[in-house]
C-alpha atoms as a PDB file:
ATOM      1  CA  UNK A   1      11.763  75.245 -96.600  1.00  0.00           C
ATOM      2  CA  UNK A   2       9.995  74.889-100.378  1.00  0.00           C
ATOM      3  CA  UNK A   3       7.013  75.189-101.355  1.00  0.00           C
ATOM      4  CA  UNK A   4       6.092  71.554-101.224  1.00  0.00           C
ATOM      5  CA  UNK A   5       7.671  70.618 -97.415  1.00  0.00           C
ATOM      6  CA  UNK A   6       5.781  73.505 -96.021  1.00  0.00           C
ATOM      7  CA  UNK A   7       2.353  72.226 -97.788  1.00  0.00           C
ATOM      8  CA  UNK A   8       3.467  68.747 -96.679  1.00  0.00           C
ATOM      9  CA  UNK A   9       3.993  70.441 -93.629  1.00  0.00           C
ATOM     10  CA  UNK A  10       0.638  72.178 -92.952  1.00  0.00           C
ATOM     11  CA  UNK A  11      -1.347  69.095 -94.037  1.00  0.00           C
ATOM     12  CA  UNK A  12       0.210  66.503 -91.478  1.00  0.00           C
ATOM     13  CA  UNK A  13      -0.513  69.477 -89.000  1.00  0.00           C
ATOM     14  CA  UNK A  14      -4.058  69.355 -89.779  1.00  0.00           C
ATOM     15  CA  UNK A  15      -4.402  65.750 -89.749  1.00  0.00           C
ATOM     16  CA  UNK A  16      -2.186  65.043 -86.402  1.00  0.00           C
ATOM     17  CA  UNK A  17      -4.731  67.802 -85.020  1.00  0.00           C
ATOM     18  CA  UNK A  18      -7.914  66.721 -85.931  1.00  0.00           C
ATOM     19  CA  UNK A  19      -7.086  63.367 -84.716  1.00  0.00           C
ATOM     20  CA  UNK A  20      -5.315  64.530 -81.122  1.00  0.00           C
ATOM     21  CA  UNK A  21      -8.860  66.105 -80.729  1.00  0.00           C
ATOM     22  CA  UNK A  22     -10.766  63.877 -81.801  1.00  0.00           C
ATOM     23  CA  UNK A  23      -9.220  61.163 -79.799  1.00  0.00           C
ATOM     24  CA  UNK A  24      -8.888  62.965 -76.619  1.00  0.00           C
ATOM     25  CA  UNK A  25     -12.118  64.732 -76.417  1.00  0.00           C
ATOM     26  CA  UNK A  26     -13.827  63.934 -73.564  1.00  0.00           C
ATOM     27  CA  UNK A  27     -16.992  62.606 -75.392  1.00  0.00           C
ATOM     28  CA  UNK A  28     -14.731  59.857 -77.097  1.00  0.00           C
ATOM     29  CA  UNK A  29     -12.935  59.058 -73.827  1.00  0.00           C
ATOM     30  CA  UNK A  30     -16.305  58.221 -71.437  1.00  0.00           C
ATOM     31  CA  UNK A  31     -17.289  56.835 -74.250  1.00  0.00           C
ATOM     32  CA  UNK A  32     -14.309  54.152 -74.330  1.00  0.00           C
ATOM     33  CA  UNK A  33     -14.042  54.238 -70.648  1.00  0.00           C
ATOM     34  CA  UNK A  34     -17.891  52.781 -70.590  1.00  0.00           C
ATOM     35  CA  UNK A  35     -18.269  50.109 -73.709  1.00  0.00           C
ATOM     36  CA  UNK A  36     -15.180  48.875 -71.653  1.00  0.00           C
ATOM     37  CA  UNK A  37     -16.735  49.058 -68.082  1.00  0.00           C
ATOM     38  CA  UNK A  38     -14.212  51.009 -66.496  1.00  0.00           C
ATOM     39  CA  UNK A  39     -15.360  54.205 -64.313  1.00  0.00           C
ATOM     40  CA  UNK A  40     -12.147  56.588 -64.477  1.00  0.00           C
ATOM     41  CA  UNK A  41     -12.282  60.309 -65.414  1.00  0.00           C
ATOM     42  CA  UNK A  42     -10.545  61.591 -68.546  1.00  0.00           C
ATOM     43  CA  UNK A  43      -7.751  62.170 -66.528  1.00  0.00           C
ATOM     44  CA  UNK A  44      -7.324  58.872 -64.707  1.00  0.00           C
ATOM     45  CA  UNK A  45      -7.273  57.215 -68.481  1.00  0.00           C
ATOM     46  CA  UNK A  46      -4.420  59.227 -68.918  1.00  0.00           C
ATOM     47  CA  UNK A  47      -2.708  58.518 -65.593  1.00  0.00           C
ATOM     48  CA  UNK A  48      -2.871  54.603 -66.513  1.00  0.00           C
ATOM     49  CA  UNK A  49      -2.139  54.875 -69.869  1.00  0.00           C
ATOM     50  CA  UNK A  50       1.285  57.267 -68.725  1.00  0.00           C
ATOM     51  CA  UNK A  51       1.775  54.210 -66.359  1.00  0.00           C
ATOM     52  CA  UNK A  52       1.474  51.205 -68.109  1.00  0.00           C
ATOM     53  CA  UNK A  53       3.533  52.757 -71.115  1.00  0.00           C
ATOM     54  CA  UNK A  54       6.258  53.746 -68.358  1.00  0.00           C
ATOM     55  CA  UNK A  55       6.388  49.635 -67.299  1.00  0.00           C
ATOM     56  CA  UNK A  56       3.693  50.398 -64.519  1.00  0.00           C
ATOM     57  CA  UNK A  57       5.924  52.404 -62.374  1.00  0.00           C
ATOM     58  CA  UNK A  58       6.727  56.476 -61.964  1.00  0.00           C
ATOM     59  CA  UNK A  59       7.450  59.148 -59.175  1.00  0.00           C
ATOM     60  CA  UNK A  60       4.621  61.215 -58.790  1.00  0.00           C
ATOM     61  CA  UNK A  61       6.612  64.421 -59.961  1.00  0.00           C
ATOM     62  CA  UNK A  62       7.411  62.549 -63.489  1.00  0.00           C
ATOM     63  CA  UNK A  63       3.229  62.020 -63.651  1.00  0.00           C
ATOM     64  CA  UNK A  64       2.199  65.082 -63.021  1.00  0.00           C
ATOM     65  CA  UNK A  65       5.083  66.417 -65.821  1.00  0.00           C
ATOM     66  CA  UNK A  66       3.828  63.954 -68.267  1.00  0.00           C
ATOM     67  CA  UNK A  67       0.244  65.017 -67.828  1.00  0.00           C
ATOM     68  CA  UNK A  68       0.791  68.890 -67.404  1.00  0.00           C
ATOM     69  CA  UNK A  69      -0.812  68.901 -63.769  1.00  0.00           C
ATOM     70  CA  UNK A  70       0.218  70.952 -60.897  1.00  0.00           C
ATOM     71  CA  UNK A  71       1.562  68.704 -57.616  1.00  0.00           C
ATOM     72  CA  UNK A  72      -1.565  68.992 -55.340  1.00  0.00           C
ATOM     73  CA  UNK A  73      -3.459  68.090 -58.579  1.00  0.00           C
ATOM     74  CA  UNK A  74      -1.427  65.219 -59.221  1.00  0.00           C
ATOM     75  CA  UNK A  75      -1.965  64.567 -55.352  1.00  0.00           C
ATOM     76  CA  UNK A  76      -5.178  64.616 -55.554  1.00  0.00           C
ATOM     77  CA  UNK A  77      -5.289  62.164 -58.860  1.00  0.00           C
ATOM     78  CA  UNK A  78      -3.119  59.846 -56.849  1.00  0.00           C
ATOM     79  CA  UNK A  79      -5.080  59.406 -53.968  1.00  0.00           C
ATOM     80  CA  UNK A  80      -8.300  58.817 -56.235  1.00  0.00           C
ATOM     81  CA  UNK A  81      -5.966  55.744 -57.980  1.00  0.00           C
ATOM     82  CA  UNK A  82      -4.725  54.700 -54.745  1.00  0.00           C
ATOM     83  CA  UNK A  83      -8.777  54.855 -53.301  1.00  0.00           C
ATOM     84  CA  UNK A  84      -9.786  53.130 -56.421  1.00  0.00           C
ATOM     85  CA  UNK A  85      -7.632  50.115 -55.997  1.00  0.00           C
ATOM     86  CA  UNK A  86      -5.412  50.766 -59.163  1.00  0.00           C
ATOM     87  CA  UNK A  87      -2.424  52.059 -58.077  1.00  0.00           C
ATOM     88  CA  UNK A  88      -0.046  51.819 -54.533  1.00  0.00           C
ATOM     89  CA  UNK A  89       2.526  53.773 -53.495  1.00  0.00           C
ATOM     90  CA  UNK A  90       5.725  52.451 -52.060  1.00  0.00           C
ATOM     91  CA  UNK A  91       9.021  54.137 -50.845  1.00  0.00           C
ATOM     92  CA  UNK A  92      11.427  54.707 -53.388  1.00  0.00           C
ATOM     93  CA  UNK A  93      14.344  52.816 -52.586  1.00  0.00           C
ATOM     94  CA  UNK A  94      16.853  55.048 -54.064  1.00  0.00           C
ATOM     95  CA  UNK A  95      15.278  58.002 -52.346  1.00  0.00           C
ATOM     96  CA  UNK A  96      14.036  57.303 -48.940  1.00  0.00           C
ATOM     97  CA  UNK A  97      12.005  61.008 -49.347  1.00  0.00           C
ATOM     98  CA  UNK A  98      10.173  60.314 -51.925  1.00  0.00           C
ATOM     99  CA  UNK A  99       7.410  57.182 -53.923  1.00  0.00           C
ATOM    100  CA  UNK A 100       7.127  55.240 -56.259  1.00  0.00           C
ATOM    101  CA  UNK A 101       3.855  55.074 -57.598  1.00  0.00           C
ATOM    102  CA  UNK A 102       2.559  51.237 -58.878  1.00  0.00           C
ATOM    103  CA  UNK A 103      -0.139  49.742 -60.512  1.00  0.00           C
ATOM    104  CA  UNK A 104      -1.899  47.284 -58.994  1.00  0.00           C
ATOM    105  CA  UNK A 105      -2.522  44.107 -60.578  1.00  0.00           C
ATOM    106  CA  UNK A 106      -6.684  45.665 -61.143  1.00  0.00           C
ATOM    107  CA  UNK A 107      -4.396  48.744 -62.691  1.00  0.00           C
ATOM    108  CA  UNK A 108      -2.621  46.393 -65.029  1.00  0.00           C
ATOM    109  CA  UNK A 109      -5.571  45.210 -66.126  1.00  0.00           C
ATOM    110  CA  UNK A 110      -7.407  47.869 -66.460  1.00  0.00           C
ATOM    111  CA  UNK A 111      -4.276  49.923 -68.571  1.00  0.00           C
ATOM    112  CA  UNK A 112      -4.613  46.433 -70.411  1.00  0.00           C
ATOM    113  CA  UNK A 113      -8.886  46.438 -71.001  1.00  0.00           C
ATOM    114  CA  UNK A 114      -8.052  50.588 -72.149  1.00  0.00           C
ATOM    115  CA  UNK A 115      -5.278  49.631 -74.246  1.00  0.00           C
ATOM    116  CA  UNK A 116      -6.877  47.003 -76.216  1.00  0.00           C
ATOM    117  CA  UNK A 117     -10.144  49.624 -76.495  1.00  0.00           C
ATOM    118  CA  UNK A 118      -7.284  52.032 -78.512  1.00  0.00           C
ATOM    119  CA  UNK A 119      -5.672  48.863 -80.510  1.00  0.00           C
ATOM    120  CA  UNK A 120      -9.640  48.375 -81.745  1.00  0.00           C
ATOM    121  CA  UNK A 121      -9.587  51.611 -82.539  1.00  0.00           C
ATOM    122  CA  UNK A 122      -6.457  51.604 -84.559  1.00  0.00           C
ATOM    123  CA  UNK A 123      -7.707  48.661 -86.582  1.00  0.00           C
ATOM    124  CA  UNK A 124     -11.058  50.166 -87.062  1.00  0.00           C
ATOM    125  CA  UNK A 125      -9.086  52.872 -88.947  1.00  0.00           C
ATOM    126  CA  UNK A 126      -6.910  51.129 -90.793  1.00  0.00           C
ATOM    127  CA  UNK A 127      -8.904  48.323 -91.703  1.00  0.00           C
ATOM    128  CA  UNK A 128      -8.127  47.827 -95.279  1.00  0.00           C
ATOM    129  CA  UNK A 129      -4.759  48.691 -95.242  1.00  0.00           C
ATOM    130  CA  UNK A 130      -2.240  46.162 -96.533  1.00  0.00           C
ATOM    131  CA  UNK A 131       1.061  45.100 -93.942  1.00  0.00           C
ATOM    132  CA  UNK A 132       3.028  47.078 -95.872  1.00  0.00           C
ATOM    133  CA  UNK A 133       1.386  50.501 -95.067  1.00  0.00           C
ATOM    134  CA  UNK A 134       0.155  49.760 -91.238  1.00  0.00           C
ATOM    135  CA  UNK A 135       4.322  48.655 -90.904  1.00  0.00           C
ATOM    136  CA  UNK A 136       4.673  52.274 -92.695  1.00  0.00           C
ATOM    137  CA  UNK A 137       2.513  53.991 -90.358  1.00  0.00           C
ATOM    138  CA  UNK A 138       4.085  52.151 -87.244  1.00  0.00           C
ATOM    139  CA  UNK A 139       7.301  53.214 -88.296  1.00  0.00           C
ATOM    140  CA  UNK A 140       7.061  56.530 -89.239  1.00  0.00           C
ATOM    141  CA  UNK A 141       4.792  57.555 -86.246  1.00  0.00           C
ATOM    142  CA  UNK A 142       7.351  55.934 -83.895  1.00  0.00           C
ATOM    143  CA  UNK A 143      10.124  58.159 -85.620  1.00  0.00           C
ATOM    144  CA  UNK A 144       7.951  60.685 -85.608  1.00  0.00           C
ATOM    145  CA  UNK A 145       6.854  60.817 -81.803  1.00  0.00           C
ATOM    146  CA  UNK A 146      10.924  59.727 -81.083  1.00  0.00           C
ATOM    147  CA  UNK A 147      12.110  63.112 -82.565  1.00  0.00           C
ATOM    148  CA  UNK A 148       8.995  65.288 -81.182  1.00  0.00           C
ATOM    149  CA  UNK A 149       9.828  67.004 -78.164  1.00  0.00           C
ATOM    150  CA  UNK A 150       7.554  69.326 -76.027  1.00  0.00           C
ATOM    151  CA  UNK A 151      10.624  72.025 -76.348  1.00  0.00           C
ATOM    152  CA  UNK A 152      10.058  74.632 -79.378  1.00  0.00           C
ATOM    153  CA  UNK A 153      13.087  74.789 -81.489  1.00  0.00           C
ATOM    154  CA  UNK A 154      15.027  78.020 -81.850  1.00  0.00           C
ATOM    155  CA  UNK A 155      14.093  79.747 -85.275  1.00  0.00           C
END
């Protein structure tokens, strides 16, 4: 790698990672979860958001991948969504072992009320920007995030 690709390099790094922690500290997240008058935990945000991006429906065991949690921490997540009203669970038809975890219609729109809360955001940062550049930045973080995996490649 040259000179230039690695300081490309280290600079996107620095960006991406101020903004991952910026965005998911947990100051920022109560602080969404209230102006939009939903009561979840850090965690439950991310539970609905991995939802509602998957089509509103996952096995517990790909939720509790996607968010890093043990299974009786994911259990224990679950049964706060299911007590809350946002999510069911229902037999997975291809596996009669197993669930298939839901949301409800108050979890749709409640993935809906959090999701709009990070489009604001969005266009609170890039207000300014010309069509050109936010279809730029669409397209390039969508690449981006494609080709990203959680695996570290082999030097």
């Amino acid at each position: 790698m040259d000179t230039e690709d690695l300081d490309l390099h280290r600079s996107t790094l620095r960006a991406l990672t101020r903004l991952m922690s910026q965005w998911s500290s947990l100051e920022l997240q109560r602080q969404i979860t209230a102006d939009s008058g939903v009561a979840l935990d850090p965690v439950a945000v991310r539970a609905l958001y991995g939802l509602g991006t998957a089509g509103g429906t996952s096995r517990p065991s790909a939720l509790a991948d996607e968010l890093h949690l043990t299974r009786p921490s994911t259990s224990k997540l679950i049964a706060r969504l299911v007590e809350a009203g946002l999510v069911d669970r229902h037999p997975d038809e291809s596996d009669g072992r197993s669930v298939q975890l839901e949301l409800t219609e108050e979890g749709h729109r409640t993935f809906e009320t959090l999701f709009d809360a990070g489009v604001d955001m969005l266009a609170t940062s890039t207000a300014g920007w010309d069509t050109a550049d936010l279809r730029a930045l669409a397209t390039l973080l969508t690449r981006f995030t494609g080709g990203s995996t959680t695996d570290r490649p082999t030097p």
